[in-house]
Protein backbone atom coordinates (compact mmCIF):
# COMPACT_ATOMS: atom_id res chain seq x y z
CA UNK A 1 121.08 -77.59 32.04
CA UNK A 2 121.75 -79.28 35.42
CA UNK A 3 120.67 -76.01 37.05
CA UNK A 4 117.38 -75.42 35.25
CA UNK A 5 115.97 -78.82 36.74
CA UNK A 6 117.17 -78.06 40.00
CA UNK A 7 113.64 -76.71 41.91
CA UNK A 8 114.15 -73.55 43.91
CA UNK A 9 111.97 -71.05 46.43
CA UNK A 10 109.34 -69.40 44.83
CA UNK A 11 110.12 -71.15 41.33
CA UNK A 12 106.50 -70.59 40.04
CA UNK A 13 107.07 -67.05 39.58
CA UNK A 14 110.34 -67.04 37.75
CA UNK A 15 111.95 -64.12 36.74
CA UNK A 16 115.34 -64.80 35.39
CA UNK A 17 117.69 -68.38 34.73
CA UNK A 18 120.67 -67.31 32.76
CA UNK A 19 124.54 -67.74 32.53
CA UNK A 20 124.47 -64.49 30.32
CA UNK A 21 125.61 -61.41 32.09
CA UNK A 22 123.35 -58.71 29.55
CA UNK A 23 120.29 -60.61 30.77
CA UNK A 24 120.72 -60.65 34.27
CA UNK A 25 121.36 -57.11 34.11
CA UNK A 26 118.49 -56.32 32.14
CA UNK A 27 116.63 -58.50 34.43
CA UNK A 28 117.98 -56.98 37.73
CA UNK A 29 117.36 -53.67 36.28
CA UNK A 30 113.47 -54.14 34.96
CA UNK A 31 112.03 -56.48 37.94
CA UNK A 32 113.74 -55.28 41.09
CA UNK A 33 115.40 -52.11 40.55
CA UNK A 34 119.00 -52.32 40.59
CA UNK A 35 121.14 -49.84 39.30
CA UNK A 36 124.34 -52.08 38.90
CA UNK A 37 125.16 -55.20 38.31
CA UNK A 38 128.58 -56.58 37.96
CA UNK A 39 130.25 -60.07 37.64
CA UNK A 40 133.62 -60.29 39.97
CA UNK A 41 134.45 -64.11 39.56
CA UNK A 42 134.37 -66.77 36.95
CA UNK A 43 132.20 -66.97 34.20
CA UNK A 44 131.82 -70.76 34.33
CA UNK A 45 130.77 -70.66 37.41
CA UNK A 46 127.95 -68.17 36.81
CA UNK A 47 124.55 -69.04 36.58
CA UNK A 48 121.38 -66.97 37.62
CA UNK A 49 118.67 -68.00 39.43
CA UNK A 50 115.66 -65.42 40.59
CA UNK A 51 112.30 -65.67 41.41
CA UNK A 52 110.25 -62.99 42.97
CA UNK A 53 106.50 -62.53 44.13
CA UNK A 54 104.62 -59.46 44.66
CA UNK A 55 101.31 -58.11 46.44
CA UNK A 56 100.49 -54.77 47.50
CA UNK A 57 102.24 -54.26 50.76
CA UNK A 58 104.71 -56.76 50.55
CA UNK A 59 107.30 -58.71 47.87
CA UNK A 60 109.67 -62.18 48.58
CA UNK A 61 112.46 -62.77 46.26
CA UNK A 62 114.82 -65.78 45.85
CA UNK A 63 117.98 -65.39 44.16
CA UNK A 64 121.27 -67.36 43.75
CA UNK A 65 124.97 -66.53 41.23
CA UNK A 66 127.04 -69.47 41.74
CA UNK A 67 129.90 -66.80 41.10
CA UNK A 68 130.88 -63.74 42.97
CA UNK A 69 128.17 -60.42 42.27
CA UNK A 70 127.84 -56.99 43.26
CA UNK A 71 124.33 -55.89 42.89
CA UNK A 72 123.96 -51.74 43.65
CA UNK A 73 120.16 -50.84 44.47
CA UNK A 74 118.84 -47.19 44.73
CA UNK A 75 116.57 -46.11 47.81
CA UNK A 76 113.27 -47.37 47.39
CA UNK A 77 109.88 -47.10 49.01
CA UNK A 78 110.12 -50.48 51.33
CA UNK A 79 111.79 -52.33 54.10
CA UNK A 80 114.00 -55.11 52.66
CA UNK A 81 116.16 -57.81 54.98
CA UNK A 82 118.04 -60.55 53.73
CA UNK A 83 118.12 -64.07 54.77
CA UNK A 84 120.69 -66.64 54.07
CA UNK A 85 120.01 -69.60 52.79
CA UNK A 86 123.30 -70.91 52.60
CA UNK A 87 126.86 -68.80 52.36
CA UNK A 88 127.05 -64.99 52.81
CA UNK A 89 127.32 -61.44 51.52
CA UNK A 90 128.93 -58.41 52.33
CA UNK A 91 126.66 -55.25 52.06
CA UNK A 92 127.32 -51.65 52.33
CA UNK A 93 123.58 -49.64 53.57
CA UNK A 94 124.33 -46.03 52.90
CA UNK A 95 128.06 -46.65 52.57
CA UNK A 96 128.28 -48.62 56.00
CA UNK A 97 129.61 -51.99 56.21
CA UNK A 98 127.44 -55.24 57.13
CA UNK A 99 127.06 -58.74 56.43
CA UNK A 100 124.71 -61.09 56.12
CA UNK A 101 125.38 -65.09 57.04
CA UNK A 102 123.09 -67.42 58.71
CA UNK A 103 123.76 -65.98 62.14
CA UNK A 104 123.43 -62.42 61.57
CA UNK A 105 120.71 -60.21 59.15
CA UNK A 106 120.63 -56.57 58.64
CA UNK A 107 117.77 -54.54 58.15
CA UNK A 108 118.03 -51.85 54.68
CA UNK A 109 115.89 -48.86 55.63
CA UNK A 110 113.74 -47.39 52.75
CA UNK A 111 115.13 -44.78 51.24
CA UNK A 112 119.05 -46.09 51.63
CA UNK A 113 120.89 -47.16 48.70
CA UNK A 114 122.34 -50.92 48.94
CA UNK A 115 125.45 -52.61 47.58
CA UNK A 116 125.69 -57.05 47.81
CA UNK A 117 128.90 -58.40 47.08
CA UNK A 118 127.48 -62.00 46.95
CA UNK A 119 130.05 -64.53 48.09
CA UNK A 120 130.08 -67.38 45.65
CA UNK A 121 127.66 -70.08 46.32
CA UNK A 122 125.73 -67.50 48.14
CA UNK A 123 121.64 -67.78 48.09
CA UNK A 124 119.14 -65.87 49.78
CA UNK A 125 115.19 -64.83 50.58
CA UNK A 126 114.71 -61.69 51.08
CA UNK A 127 111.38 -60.11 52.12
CA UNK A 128 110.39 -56.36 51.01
CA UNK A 129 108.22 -54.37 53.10
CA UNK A 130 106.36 -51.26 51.85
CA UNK A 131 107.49 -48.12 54.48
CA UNK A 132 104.06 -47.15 54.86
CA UNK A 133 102.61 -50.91 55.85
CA UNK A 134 105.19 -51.10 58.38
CA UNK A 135 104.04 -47.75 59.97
CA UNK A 136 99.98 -48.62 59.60
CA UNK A 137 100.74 -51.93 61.56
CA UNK A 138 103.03 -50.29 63.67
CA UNK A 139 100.66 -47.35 65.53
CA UNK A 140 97.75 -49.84 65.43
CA UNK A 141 99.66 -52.02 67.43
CA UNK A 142 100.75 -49.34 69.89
CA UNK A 143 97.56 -47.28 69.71
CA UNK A 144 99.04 -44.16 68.20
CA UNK A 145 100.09 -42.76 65.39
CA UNK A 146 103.54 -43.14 65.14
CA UNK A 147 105.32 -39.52 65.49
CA UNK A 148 109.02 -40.96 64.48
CA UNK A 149 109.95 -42.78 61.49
CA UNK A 150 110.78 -46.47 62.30
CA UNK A 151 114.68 -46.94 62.98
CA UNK A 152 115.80 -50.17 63.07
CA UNK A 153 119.21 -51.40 65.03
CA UNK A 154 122.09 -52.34 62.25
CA UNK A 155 121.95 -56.28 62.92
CA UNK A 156 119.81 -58.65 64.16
CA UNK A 157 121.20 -62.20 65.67
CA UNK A 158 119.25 -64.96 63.75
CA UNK A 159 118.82 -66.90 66.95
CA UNK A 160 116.82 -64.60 68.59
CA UNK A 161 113.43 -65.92 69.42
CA UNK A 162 111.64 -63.22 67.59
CA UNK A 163 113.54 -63.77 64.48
CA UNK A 164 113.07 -67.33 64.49
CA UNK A 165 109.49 -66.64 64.01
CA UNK A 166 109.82 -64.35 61.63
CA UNK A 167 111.72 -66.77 59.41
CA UNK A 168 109.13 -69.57 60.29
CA UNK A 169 106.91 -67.84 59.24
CA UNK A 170 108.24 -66.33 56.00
CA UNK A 171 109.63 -70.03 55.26
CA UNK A 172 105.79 -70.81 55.44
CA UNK A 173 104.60 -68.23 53.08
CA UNK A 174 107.49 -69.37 50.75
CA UNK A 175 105.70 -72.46 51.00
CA UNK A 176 101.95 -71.48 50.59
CA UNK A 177 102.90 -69.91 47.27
CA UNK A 178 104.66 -72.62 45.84
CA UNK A 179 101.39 -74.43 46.33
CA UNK A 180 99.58 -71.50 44.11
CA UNK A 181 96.50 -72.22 46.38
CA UNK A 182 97.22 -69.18 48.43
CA UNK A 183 96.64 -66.79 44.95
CA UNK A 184 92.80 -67.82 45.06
CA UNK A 185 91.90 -65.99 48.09
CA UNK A 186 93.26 -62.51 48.35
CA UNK A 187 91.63 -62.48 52.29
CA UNK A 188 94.31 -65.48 53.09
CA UNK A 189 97.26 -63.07 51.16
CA UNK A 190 96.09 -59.77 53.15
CA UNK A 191 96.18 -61.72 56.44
CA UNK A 192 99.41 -63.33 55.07
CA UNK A 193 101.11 -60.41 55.06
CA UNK A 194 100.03 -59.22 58.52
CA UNK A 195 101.62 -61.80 60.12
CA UNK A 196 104.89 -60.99 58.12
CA UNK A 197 104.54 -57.05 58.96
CA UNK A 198 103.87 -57.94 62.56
CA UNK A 199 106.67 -60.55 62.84
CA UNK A 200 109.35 -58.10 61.15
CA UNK A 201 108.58 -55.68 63.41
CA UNK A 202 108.87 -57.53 66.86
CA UNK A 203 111.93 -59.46 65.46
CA UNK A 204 114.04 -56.54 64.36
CA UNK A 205 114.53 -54.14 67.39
CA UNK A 206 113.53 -50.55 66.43
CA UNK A 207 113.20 -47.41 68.72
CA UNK A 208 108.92 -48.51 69.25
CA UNK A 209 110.59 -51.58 70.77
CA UNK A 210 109.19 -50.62 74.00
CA UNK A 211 106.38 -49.55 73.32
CA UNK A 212 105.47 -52.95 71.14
CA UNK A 213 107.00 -54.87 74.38
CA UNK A 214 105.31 -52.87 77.42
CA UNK A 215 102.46 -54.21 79.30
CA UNK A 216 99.16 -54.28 77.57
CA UNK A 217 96.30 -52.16 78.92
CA UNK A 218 93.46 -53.54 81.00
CA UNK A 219 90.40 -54.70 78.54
CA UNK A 220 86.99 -54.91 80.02
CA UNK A 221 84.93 -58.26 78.84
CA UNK A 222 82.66 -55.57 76.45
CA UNK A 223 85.45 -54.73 74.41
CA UNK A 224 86.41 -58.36 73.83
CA UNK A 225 82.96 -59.36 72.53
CA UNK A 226 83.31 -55.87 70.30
CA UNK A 227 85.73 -57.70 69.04
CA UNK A 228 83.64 -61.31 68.49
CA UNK A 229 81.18 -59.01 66.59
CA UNK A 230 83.26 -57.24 64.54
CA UNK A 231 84.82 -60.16 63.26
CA UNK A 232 81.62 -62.66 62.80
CA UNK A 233 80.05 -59.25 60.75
CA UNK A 234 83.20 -59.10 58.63
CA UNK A 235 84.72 -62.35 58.49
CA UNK A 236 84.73 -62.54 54.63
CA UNK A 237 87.34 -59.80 54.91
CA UNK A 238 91.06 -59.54 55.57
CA UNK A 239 90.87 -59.00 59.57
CA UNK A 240 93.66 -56.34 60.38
CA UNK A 241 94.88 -54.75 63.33
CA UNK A 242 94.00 -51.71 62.67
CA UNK A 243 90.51 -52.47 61.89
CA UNK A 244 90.07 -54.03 65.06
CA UNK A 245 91.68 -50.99 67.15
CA UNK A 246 89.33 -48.67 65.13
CA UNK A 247 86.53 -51.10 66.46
CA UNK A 248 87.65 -51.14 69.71
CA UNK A 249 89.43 -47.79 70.33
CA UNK A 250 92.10 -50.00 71.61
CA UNK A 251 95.94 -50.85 70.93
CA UNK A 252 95.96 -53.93 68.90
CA UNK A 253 98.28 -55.69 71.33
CA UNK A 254 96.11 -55.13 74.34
CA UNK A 255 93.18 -56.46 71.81
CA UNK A 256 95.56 -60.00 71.65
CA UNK A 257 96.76 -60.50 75.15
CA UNK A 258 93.27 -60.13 76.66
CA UNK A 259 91.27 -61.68 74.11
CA UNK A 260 93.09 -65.20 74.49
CA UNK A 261 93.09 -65.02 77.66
CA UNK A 262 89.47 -64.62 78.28
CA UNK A 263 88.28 -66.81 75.28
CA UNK A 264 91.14 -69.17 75.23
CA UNK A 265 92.34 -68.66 72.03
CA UNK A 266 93.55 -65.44 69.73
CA UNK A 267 91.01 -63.70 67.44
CA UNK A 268 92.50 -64.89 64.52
CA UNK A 269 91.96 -68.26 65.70
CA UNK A 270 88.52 -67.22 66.37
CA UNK A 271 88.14 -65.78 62.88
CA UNK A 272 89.28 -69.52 61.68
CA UNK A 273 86.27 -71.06 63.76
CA UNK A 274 84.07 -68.81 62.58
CA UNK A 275 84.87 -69.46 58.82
CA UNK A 276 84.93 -73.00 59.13
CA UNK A 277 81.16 -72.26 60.04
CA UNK A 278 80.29 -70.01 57.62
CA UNK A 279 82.21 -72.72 54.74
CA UNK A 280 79.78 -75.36 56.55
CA UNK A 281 76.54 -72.98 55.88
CA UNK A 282 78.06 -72.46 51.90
CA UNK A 283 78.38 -76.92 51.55
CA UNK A 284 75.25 -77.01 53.11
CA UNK A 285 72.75 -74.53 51.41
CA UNK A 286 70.27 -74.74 49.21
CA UNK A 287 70.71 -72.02 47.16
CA UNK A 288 73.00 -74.06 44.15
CA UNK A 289 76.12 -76.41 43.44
CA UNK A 290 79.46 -75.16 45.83
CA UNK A 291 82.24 -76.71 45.02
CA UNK A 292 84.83 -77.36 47.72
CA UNK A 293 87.54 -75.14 46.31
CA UNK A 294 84.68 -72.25 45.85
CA UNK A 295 83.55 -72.38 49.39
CA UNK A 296 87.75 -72.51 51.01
CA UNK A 297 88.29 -69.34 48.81
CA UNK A 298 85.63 -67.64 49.47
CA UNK A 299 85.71 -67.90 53.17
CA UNK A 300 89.36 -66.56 53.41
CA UNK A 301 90.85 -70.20 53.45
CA UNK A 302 94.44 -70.14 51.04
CA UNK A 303 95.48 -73.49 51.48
CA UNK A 304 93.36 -76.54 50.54
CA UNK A 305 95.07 -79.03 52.34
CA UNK A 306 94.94 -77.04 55.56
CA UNK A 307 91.13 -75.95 55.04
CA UNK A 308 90.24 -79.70 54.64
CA UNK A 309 92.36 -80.63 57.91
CA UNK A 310 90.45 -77.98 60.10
CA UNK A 311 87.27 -78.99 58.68
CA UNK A 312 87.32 -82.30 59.53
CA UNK A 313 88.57 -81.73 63.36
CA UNK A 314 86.07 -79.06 63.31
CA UNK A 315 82.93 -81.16 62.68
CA UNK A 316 83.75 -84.82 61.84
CA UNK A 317 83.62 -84.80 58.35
CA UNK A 318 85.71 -83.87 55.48
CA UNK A 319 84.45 -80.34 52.79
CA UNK A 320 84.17 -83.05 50.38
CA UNK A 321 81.61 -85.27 52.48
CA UNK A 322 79.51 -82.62 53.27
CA UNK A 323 79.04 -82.11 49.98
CA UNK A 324 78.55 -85.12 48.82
CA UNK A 325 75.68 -85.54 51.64
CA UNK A 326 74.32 -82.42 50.77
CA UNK A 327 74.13 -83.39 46.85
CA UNK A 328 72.47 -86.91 47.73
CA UNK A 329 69.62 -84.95 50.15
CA UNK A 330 68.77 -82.56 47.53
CA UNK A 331 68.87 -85.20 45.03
CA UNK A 332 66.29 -86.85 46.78
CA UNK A 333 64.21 -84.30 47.58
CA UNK A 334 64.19 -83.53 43.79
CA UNK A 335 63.47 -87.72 43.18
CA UNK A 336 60.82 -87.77 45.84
């Protein structure tokens, strides 16, 4: 019972918490897919833990034995790497041999079939990545479609810069959805997995390595306000890459680099300015009662905390004082 109070990763979307071997496998089976599950060490010390959260383009699971596991997965439409949270796992991808510790991740193409031998005590994150997401982001970052199916090198050092990002940043999402704030504003969960797609990508070398790495293209200052416009006539909408190459006619990393460093700042920091703005208008109008929570969700904000933060270094004054003032003025107007 110890085990059931202990709070994991992603623990408010449970899937399974059982010592019972014909659950798990049923479990393993309906929710992610696995064709075989077996238990290799002791029973006592078996207990499963796994959570696992879903969108369209993109799915983060936690899961923990206690005991020694093999887990057998069939090829499947995604992406999926591993990342240790504490012990290890030997894997076989396609019938070669890899591990995966806290120095060193592996990448499981789509389409391979997967064997974990979970050490005991082993626990993990692993992030899922739909093939075709990968190779949208992927030729709107380079500017063309991409001819070649995305190969990825067989490990990746977890020092590496890159991949210290990447695992920021998933460690981040982990976080946002714990809070459940993220789930009402499906802009904030479309941009949220962007920055995952994009961050797997540059962190896991691939044969479009270079072409992700070379020197951006010259912008002219007409393109970057192209890109102002497109986002202040669309900024109630997930702002992707590819929409902003379309709008452009440029690769989405040239679109970055020269963007910040004419304006000072990237366009998704831009895009947070501008909704700050356009949350201001919503607190401010006339039009009817907006509740704080209404106007963060509707303006792509997925964290409350973090919208009332920016808000106030924004313009001085907390969502919730604006309004308040706004609800006093128009109650006077009404009294007068």
């Amino acid at each position: 019972m110890q085990q059931l109070a202990n709070a994991g990763p992603l623990d408010t979307f449970p899937v399974i918490r059982s010592g019972n071997v014909d659950q798990t496998d049923h479990a393993l089976r309906a929710v992610f897919g696995a064709r075989k599950f077996a238990l290799w060490g002791s029973h006592s010390d078996f207990f499963v833990r796994a959570n696992h959260w879903q969108s369209r383009r993109i799915g983060i699971s936690y899961c923990s034995y206690g005991a020694k596991v093999q887990v057998c997965f069939p090829g499947a439409s995604f992406f999926r790497q591993q990342f240790s949270i504490q012990g290890g796992a030997d894997v076989r991808i396609d019938r070669q041999a890899r591990q995966v510790t806290a120095d060193e991740l592996c990448v499981v193409p789509a389409e391979s079939d997967l064997e974990i031998n979970f050490r005991p005590q082993f626990e993990q994150i692993v992030l899922r990545i739909e093939a075709e997401a990968l190779q949208s982001k992927l030729s709107a970052l380079i500017g063309a479609v991409s001819a070649r199916s995305l190969e990825f090198e067989s490990t990746t050092r977890a020092d590496k810069p890159a991949m210290e990002v990447l695992r920021r940043r998933l460690a981040f999402c982990v976080r946002e959805l714990g809070s459940e704030d993220l789930l009402g504003s499906p802009v904030a969960v479309a941009e949220l997995e962007q920055l995952l797609i994009l961050s797997f990508l540059r962190a896991n070398a691939n044969n479009y390595s270079s072409r992700i790495d070379a020197r951006p293209r010259d912008v002219a200052s007409w393109q970057v306000r192209l890109v102002e416009d497109y986002i202040e006539a669309h900024w109630n909408e997930p702002i992707t890459i590819e929409a902003l190459s379309v709008a452009t006619s440029l690769p989405a990393r040239s679109i970055f680099h020269h963007f910040k460093r004419a304006r000072g700042q990237s366009p998704m920091e831009f895009v947070k300015q501008v909704r700050l703005h356009q949350a201001r208008r919503l607190l401010e109008g006339s039009e009817g009662d907006v509740t704080v929570t209404a106007a963060a969700f509707a303006c792509g904000f997925g964290n409350l905390s973090h919208f009332a933060k920016d808000y106030l270094a924004r313009f001085g004054e907390r969502p919730s004082e604006t309004a308040r003032r706004t609800k006093l003025s128009r109650s006077r107007q009404a009294g007068g």
